[in-house]
C-alpha atoms as a PDB file:
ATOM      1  CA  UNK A   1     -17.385  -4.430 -10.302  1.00  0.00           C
ATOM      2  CA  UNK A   2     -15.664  -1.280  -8.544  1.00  0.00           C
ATOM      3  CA  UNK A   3     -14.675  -2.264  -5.230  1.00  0.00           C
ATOM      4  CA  UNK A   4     -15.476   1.291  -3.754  1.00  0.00           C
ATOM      5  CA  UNK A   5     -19.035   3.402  -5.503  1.00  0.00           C
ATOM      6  CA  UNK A   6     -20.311   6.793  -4.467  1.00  0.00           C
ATOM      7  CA  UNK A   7     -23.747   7.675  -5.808  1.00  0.00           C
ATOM      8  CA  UNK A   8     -24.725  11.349  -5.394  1.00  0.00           C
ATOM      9  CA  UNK A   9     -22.790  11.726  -2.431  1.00  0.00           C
ATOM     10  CA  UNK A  10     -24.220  15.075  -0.364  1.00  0.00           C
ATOM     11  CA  UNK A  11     -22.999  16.759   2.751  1.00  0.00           C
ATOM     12  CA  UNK A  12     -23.551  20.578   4.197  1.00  0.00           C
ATOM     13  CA  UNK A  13     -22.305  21.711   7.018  1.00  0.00           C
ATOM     14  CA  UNK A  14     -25.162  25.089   7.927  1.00  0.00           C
ATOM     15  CA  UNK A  15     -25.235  26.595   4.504  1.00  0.00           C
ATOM     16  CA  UNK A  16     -21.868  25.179   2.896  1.00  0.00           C
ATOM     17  CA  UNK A  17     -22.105  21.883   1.040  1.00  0.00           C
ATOM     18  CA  UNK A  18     -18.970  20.338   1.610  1.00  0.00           C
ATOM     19  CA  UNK A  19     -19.408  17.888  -0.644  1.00  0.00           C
ATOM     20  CA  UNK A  20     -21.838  18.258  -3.490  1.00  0.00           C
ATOM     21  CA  UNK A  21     -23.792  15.096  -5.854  1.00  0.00           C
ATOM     22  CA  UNK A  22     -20.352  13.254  -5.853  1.00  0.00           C
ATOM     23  CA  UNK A  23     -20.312   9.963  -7.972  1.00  0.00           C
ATOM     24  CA  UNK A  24     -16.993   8.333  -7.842  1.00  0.00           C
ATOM     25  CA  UNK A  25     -15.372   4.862  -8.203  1.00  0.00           C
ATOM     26  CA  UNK A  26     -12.528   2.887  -7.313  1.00  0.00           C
ATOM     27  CA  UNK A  27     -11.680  -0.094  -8.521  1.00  0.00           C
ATOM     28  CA  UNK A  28     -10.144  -3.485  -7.331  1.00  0.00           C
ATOM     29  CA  UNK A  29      -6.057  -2.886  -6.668  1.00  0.00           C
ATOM     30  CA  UNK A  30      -5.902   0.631  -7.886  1.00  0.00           C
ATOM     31  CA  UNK A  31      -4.230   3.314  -5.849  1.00  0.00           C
ATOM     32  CA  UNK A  32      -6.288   6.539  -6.624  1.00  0.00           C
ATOM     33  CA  UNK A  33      -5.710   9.671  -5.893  1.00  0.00           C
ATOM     34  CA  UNK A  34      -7.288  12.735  -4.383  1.00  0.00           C
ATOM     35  CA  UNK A  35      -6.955  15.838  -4.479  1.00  0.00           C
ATOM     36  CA  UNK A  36      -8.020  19.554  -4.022  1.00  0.00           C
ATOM     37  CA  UNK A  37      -6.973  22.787  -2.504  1.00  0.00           C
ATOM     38  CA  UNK A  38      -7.481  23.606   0.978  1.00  0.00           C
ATOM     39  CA  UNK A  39     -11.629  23.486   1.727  1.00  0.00           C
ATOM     40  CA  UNK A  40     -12.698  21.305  -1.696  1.00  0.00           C
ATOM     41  CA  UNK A  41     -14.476  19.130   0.153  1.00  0.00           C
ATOM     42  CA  UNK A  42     -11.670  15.880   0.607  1.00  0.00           C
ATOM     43  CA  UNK A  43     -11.191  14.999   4.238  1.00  0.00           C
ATOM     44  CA  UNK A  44     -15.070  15.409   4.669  1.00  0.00           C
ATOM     45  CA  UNK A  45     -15.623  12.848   1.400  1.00  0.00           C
ATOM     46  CA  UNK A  46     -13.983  10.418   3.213  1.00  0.00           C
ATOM     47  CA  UNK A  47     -15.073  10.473   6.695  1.00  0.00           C
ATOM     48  CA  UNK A  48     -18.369   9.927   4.746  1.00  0.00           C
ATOM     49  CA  UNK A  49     -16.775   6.787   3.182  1.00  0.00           C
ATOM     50  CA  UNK A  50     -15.130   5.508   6.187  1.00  0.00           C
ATOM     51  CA  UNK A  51     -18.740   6.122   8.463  1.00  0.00           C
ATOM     52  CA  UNK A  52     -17.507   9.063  10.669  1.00  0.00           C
ATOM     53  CA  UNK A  53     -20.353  11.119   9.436  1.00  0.00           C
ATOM     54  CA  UNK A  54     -23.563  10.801   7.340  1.00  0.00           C
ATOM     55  CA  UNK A  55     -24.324  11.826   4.240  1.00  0.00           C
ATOM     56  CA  UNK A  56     -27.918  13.495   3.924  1.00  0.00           C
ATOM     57  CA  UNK A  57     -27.973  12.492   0.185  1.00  0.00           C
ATOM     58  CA  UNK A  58     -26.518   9.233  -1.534  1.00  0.00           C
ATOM     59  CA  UNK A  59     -24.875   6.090  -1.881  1.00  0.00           C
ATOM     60  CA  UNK A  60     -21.819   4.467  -1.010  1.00  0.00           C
ATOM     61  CA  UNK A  61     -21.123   0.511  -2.269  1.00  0.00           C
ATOM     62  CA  UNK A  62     -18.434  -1.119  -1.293  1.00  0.00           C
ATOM     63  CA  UNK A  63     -18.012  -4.447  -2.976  1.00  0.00           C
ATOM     64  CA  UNK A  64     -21.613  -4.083  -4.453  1.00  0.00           C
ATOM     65  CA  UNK A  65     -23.300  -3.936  -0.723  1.00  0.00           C
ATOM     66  CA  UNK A  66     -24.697  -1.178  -0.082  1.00  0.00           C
ATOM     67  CA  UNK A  67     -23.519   0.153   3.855  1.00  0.00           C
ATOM     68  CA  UNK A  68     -24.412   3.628   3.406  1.00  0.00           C
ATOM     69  CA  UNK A  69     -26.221   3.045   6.710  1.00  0.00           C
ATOM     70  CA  UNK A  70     -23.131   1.081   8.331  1.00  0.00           C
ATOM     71  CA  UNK A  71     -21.583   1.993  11.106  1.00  0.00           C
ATOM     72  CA  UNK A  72     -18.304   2.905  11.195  1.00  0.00           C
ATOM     73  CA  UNK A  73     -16.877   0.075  12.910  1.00  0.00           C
ATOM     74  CA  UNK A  74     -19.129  -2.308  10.811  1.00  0.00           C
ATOM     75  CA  UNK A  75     -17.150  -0.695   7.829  1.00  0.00           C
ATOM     76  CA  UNK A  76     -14.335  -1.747   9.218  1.00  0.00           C
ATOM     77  CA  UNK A  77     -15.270  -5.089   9.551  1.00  0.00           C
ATOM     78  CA  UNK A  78     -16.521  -4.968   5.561  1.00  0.00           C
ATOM     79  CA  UNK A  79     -12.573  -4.223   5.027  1.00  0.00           C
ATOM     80  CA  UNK A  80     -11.973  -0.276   5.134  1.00  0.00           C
ATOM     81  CA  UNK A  81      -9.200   0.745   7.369  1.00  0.00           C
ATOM     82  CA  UNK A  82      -8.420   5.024   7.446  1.00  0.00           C
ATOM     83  CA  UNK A  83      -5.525   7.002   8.825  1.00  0.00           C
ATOM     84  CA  UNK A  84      -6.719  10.303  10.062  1.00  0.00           C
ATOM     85  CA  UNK A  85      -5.475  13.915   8.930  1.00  0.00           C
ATOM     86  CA  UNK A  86      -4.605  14.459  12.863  1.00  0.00           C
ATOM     87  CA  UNK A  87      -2.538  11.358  14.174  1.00  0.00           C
ATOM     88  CA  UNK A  88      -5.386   8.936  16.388  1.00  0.00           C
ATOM     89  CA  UNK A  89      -3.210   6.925  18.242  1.00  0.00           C
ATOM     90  CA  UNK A  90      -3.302   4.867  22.168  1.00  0.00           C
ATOM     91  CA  UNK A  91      -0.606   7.653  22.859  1.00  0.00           C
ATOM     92  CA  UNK A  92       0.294   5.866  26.457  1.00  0.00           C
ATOM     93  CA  UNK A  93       0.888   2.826  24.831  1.00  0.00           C
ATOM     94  CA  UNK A  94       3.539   0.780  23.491  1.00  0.00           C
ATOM     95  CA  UNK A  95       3.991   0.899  20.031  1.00  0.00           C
ATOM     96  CA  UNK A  96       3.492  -2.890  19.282  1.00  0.00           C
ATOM     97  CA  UNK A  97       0.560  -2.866  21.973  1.00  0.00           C
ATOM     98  CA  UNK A  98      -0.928   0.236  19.472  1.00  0.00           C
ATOM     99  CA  UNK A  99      -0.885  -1.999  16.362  1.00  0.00           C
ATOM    100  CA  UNK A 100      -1.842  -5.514  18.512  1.00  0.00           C
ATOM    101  CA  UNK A 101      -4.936  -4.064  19.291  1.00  0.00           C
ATOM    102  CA  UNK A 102      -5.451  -3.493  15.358  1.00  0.00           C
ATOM    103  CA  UNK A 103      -4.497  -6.743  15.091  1.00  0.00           C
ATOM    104  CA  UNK A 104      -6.467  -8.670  17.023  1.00  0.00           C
ATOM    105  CA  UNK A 105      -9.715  -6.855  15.401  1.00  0.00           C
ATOM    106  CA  UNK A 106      -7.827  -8.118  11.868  1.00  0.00           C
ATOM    107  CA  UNK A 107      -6.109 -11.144  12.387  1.00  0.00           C
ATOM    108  CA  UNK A 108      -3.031  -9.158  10.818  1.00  0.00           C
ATOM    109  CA  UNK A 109       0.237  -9.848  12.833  1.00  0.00           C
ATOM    110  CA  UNK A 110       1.551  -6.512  14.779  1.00  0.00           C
ATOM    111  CA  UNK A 111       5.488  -6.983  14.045  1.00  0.00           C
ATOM    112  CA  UNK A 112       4.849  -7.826  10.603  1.00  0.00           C
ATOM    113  CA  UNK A 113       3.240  -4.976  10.020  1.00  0.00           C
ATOM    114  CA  UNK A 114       5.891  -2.295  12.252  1.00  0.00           C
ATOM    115  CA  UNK A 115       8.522  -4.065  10.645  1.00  0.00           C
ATOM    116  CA  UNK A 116       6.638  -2.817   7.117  1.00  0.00           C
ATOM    117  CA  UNK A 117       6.616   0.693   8.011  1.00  0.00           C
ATOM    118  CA  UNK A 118      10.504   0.630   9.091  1.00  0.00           C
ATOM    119  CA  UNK A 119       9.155   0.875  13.048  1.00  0.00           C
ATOM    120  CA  UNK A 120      10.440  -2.824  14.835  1.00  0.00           C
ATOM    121  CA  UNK A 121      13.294  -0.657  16.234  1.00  0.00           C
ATOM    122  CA  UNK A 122      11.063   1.053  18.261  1.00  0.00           C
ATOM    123  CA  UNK A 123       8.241  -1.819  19.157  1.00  0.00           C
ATOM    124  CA  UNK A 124       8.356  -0.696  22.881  1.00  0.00           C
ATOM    125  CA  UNK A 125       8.519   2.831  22.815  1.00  0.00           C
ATOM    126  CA  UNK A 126       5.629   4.611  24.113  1.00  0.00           C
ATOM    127  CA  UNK A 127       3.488   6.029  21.193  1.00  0.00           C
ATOM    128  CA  UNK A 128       3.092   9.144  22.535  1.00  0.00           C
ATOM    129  CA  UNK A 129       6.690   9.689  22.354  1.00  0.00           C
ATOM    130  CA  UNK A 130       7.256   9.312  18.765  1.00  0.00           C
ATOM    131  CA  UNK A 131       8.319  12.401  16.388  1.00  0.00           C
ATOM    132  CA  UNK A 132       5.102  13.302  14.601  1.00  0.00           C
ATOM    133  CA  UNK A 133       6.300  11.874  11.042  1.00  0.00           C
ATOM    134  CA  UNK A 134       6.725   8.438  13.267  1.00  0.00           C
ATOM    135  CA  UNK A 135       3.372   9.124  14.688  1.00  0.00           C
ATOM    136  CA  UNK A 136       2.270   8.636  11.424  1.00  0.00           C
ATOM    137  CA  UNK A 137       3.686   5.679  10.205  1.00  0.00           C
ATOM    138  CA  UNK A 138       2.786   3.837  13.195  1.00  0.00           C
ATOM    139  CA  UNK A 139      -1.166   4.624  11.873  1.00  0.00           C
ATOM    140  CA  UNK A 140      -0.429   3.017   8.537  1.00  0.00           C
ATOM    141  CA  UNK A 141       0.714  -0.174  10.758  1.00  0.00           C
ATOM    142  CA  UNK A 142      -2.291  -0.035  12.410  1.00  0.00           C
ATOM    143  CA  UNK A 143      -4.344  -0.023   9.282  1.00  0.00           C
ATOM    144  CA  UNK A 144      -2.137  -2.721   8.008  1.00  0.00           C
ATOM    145  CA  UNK A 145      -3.335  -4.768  10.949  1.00  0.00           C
ATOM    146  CA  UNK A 146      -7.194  -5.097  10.373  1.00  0.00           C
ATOM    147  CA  UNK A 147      -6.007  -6.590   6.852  1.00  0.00           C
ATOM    148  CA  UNK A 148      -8.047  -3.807   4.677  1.00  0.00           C
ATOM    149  CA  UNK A 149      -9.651  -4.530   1.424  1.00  0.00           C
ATOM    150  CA  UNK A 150      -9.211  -0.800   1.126  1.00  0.00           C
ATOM    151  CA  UNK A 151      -6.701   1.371   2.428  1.00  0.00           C
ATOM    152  CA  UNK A 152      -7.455   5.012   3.534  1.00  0.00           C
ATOM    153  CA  UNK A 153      -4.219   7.567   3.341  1.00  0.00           C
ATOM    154  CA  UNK A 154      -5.627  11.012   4.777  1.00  0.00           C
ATOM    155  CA  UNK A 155      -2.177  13.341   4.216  1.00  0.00           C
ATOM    156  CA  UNK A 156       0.096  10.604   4.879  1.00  0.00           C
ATOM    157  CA  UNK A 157       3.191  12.305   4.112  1.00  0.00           C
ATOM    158  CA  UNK A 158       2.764  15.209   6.618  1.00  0.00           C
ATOM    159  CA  UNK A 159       5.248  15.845   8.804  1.00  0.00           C
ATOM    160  CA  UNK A 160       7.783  13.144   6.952  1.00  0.00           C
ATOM    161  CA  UNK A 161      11.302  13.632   6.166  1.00  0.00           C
ATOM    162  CA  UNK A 162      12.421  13.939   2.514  1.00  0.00           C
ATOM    163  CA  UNK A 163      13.928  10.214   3.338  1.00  0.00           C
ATOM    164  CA  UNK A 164      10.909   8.931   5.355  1.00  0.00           C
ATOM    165  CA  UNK A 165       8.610  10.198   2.235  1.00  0.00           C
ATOM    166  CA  UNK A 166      11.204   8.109  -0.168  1.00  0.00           C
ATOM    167  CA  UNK A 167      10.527   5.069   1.798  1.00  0.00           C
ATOM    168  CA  UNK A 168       7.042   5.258   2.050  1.00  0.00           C
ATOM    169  CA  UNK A 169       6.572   5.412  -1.691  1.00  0.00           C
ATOM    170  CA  UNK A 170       7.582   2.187  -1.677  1.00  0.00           C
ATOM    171  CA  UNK A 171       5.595   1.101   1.167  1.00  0.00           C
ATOM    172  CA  UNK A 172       2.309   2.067  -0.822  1.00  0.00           C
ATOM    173  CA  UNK A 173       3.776   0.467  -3.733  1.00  0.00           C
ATOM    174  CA  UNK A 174       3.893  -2.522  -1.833  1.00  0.00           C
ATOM    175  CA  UNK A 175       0.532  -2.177  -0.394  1.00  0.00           C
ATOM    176  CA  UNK A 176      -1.025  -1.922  -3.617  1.00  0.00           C
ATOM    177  CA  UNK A 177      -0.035  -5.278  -3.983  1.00  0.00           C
ATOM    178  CA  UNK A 178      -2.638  -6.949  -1.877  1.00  0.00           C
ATOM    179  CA  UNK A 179      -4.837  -3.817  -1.199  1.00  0.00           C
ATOM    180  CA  UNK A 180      -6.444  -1.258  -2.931  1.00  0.00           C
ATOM    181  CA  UNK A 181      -5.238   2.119  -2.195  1.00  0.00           C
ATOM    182  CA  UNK A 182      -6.883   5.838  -1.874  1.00  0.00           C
ATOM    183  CA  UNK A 183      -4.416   8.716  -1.237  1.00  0.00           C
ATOM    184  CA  UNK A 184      -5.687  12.198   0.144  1.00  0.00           C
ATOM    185  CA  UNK A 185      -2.554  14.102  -0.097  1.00  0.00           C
ATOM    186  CA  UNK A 186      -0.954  17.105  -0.819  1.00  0.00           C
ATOM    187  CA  UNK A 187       2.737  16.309  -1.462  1.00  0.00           C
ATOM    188  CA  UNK A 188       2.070  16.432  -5.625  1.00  0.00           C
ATOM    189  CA  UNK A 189       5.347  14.589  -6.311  1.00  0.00           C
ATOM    190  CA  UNK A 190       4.072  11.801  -4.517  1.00  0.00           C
ATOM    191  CA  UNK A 191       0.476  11.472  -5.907  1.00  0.00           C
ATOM    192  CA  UNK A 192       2.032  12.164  -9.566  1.00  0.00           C
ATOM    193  CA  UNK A 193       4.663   9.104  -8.624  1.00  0.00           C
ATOM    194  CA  UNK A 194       1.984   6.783  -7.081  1.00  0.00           C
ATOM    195  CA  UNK A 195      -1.109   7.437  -8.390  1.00  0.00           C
ATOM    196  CA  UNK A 196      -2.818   5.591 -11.110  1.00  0.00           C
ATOM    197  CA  UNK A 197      -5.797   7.781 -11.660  1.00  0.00           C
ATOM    198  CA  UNK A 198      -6.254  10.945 -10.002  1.00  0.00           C
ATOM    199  CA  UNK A 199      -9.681  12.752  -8.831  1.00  0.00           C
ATOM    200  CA  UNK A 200      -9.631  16.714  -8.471  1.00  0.00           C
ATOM    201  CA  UNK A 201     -12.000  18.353  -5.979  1.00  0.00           C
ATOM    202  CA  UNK A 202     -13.144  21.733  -6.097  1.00  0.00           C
ATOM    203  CA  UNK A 203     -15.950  23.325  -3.749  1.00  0.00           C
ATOM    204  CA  UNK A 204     -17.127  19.593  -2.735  1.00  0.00           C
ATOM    205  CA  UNK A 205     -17.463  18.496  -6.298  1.00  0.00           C
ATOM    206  CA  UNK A 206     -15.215  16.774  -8.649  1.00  0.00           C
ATOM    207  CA  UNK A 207     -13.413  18.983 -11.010  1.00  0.00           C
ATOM    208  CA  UNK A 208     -11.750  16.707 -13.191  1.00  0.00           C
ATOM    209  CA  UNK A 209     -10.900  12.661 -13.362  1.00  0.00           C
ATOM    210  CA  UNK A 210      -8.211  11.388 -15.084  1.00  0.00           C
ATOM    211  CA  UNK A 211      -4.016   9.660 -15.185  1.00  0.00           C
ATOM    212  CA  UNK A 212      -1.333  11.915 -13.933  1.00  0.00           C
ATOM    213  CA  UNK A 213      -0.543  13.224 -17.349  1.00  0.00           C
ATOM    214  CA  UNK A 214      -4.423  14.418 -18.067  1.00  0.00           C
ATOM    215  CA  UNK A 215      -4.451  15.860 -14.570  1.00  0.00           C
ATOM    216  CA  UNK A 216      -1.421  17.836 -15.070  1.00  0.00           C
ATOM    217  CA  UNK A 217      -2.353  18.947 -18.724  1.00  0.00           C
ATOM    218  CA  UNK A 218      -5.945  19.843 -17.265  1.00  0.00           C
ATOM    219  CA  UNK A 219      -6.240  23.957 -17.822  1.00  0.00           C
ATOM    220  CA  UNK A 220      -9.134  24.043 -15.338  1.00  0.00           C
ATOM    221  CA  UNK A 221      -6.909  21.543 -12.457  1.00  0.00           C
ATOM    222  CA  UNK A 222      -4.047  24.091 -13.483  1.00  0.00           C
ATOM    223  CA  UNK A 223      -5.909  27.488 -12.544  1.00  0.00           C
ATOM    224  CA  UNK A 224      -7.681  26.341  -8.994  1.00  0.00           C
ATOM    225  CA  UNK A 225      -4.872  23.939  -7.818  1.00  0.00           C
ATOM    226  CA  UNK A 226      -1.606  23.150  -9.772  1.00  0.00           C
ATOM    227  CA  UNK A 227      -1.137  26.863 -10.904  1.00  0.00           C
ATOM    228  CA  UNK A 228      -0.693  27.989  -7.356  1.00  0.00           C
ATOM    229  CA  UNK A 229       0.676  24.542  -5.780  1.00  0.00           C
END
């Protein structure tokens, strides 16, 4: 059974669909991929996963249960932790208080989890005061904290150095370990490294499906995305 199922997943925004009929599936342990040029629809397919918005068509199963209707918080609860696009941090907090708070909701242990991301150095800095690529990390802590069944990446790797990026490859590969993975990301070195399977989006629907090696091979992935990446 896929841990993560999208059934004809629809959402417009006035008269464009962001994302269009999508049926999609993850399954247990896998770190998937997604991607898409600017506008195909990704960022908005998982808010709709993660319960920030509605869709006005579909189905979403997670674990077989259907929580389409969920709440997002009561998603959370089912297991599905997401990192935003724009960093969502307690910026006038500490950075351990930041990922306590996660972990009291998860029962995941706050200096375990800095200490994953390469941030115990800087447990009582205040959030707010972290470099943006820090910023970021500190997020993936936080999802680390509510002990997700699935882990949510949106553009993880924005605003990391070349060295930060390094070491966060092996994070996720860790990660994987215990939790499933789904990367949004841009940085195609990195989803062709981490990736197992790779979903294109293109004008809200999916485009093409497939390993690293079919994706890159992929004429149609090549002319709307990899051609001018």
């Amino acid at each position: 059974m896929s841990l993560l199922e999208t059934r004809g997943l629809t959402r417009s925004f006035g008269g464009l669909t962001a994302v269009d009929k999508v049926d999609f599936a993850v399954e247990p342990g896998e770190i998937r991929a997604v991607i898409g040029p600017n506008g195909a629809g990704k960022t908005t397919f998982v808010n709709l996963i993660s319960g920030r918005i509605a869709p006005q068509t579909g189905r979403i199963l997670f674990a077989g249960e259907d929580i389409t209707a969920l709440p997002a918080f009561r998603r959370v609860r089912k297991g599905i932790a997401y990192t935003f696009q724009i960093t969502s941090i307690f910026g006038n907090l500490p950075v351990h208080e930041n990922v306590a708070l996660a972990a009291r909701a998860g029962k995941g242990n706050a200096t375990e989890c800095l200490t994953r991301v390469g941030l115990e150095t800087r447990s009582g800095q205040v959030a707010g005061t972290l470099a943006y690529g820090h910023q970021r990390l500190l997020e993936v802590a936080m999802g680390l904290a509510l002990k997700p069944r699935l882990l949510i990446l949106d553009e993880p790797t924005q605003g990391l150095s070349d060295g930060e990026i390094a070491g966060f490859v092996k994070l996720v590969r860790a990660i994987a370990s215990e939790t499933t993975v789904l990367l949004i990301e841009h940085n195609m070195p990195v989803v062709m490294e981490l990736a197992e399977r790779i979903t294109v989006m293109h004008r809200g629907s999916v485009l093409a499906e497939g390993t690293p090696a079919a994706i890159r091979a992929d004429p149609q992935v090549q002319s709307v995305y990899l051609g001018t990446a």
